[in-house]
C-alpha atoms as a PDB file:
ATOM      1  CA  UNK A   1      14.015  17.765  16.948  1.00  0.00           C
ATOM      2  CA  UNK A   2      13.992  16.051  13.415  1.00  0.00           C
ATOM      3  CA  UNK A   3      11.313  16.931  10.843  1.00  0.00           C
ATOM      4  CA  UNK A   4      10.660  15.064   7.820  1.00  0.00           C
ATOM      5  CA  UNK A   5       7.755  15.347   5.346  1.00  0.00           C
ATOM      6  CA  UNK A   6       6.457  12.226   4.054  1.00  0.00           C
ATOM      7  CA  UNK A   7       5.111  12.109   0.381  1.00  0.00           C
ATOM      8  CA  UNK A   8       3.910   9.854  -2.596  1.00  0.00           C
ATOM      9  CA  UNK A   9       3.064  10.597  -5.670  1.00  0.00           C
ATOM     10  CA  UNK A  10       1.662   8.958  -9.155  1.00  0.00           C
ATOM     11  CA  UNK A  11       0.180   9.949 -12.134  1.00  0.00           C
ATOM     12  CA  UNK A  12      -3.299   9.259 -13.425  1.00  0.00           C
ATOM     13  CA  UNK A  13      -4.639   9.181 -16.503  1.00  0.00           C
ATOM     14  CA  UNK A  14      -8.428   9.095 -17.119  1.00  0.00           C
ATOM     15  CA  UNK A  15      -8.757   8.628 -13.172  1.00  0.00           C
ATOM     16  CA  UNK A  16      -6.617   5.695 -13.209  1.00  0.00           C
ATOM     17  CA  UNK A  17      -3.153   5.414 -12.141  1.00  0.00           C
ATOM     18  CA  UNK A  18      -1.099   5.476 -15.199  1.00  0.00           C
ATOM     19  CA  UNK A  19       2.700   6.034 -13.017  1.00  0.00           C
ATOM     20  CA  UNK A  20       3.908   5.825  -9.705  1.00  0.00           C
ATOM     21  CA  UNK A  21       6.950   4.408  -7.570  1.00  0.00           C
ATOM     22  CA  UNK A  22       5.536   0.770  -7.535  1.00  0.00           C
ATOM     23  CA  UNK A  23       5.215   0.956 -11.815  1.00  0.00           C
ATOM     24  CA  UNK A  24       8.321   2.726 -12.365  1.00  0.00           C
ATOM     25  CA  UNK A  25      10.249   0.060  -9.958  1.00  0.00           C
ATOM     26  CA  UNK A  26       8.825  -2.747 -12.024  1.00  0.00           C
ATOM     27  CA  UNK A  27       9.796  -0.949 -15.278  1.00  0.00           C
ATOM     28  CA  UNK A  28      13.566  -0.150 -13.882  1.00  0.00           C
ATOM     29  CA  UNK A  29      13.712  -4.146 -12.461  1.00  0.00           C
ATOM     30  CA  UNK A  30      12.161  -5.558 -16.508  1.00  0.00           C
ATOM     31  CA  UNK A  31      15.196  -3.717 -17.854  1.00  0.00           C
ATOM     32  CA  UNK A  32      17.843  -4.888 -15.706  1.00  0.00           C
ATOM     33  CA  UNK A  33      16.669  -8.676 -15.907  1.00  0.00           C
ATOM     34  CA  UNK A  34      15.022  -8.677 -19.504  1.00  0.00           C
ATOM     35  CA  UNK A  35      12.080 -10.832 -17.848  1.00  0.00           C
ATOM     36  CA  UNK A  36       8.659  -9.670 -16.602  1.00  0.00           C
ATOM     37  CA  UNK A  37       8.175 -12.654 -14.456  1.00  0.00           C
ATOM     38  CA  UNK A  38      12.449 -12.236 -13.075  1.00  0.00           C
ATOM     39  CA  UNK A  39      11.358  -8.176 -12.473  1.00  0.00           C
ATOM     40  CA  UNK A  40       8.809  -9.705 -10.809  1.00  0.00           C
ATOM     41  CA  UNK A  41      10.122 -12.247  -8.867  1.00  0.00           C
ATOM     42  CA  UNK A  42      12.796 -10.012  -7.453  1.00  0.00           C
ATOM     43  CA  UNK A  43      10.372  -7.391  -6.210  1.00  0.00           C
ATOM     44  CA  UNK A  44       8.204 -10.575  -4.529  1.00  0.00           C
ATOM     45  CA  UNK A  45       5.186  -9.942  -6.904  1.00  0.00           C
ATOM     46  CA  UNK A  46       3.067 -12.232  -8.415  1.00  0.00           C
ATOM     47  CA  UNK A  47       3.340 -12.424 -11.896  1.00  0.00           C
ATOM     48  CA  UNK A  48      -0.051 -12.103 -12.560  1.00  0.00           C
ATOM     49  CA  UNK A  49       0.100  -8.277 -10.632  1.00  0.00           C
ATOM     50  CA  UNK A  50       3.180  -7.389 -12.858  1.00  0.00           C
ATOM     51  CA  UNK A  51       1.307  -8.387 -15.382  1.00  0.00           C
ATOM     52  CA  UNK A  52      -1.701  -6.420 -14.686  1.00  0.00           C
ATOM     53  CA  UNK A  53       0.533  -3.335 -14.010  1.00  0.00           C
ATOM     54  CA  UNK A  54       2.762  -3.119 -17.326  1.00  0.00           C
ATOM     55  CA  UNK A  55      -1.177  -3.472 -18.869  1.00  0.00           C
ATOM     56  CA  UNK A  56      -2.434  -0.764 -17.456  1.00  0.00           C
ATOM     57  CA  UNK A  57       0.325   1.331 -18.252  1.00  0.00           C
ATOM     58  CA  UNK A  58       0.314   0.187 -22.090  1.00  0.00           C
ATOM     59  CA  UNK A  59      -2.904   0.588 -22.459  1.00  0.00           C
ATOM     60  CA  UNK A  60      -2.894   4.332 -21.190  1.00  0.00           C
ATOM     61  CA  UNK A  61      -0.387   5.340 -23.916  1.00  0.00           C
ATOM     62  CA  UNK A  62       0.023   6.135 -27.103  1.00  0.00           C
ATOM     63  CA  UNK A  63       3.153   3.872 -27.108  1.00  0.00           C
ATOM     64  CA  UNK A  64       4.344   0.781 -25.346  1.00  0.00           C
ATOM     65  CA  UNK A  65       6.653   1.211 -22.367  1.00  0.00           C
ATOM     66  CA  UNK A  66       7.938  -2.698 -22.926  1.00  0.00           C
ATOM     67  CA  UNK A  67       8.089  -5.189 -25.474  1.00  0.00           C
ATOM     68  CA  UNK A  68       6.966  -8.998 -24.809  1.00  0.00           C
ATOM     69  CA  UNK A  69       8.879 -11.755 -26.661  1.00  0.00           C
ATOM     70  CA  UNK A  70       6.725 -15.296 -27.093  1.00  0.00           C
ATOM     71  CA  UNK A  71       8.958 -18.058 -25.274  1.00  0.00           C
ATOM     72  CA  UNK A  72      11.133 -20.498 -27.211  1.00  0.00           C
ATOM     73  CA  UNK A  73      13.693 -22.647 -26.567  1.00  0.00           C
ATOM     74  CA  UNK A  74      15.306 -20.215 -24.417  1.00  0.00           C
ATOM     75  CA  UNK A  75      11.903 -18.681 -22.819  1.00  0.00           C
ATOM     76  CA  UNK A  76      10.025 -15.328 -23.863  1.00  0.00           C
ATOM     77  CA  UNK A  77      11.960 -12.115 -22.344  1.00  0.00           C
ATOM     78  CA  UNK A  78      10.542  -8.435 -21.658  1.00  0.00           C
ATOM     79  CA  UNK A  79      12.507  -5.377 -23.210  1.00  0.00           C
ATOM     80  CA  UNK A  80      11.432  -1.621 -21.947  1.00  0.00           C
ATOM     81  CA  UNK A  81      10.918   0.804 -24.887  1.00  0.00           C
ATOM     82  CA  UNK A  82      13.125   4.150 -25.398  1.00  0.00           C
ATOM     83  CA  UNK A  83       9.886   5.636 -24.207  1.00  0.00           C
ATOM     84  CA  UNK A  84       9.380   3.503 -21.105  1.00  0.00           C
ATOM     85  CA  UNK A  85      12.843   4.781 -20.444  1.00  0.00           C
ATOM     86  CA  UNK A  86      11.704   8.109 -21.070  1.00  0.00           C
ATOM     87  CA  UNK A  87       8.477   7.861 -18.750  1.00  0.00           C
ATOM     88  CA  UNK A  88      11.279   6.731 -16.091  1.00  0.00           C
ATOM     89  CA  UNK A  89      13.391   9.599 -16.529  1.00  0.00           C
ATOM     90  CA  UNK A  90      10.394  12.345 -16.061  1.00  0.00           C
ATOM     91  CA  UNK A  91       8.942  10.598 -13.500  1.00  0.00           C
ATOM     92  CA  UNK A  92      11.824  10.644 -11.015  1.00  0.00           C
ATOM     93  CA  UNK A  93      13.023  14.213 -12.423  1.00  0.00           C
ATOM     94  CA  UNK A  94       9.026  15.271 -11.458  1.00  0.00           C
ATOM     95  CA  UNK A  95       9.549  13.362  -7.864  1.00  0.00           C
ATOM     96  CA  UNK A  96      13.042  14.995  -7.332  1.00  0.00           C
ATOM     97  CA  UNK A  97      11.663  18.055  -7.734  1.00  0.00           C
ATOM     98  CA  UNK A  98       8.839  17.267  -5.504  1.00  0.00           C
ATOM     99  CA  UNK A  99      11.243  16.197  -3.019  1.00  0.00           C
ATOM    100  CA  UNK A 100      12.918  19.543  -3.241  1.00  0.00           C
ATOM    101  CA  UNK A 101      10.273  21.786  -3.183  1.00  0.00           C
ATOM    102  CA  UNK A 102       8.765  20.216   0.075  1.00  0.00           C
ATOM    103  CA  UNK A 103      11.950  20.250   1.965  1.00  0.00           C
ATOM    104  CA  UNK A 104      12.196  23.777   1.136  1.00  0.00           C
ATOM    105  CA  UNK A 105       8.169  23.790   2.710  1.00  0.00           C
ATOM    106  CA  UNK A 106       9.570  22.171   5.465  1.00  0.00           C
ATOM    107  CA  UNK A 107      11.828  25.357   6.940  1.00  0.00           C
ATOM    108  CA  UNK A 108       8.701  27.005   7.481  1.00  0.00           C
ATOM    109  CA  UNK A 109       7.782  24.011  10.490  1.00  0.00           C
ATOM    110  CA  UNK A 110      11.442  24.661  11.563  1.00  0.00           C
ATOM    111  CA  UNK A 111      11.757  27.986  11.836  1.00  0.00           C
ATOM    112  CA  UNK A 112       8.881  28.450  14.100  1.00  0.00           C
END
């Protein structure tokens, strides 16, 4: 028999969530297409959600996690901040190690 433990987990911040999976993909996909609305496109969002997340994110830290560009002639563009990077970095070295420590939980199930 195959046991497997299931988790998710996010950050809040003032009872809000400030960082999870679904943020940290949207932050990972604005880097690799330089677009909030492309990011958003290619994880079938709205824009208007993507939006809404990257806000709410922003406006629970001290710094921003992207920069917005006004369009021009060739459009507006989305760049993620050294610290967005950062907040990426912790946040899947704190779900690794989640990950770790509950497969290590899980021999107790198995060795029953």
């Amino acid at each position: 028999m195959s046991f497997k433990i299931r988790s998710r987990i996010w950050i809040e911040a003032d009872e809000h969530v400030f960082l999870g999976e679904g943020r940290v993909r949207l932050l990972k996909a604005i880097d690799e297409t330089g677009s909030l609305s492309k990011a958003a496109k290619s994880l079938e969002m709205s824009y208007k959600k993507a939006w809404k997340l990257i806000d709410s994110v922003n406006k629970s830290t001290k710094k921003p996690v992207i920069i917005m560009s006004v369009g021009g002639k060739n459009g507006g563009g989305a760049e993620l901040t050294d610290y967005g990077r950062a907040l990426i970095n912790a946040f899947e070295e704190i779900n690794q190690g989640c990950w770790d420590y509950l497969d290590t939980q899980l021999k107790k199930i198995k060795d029953l």
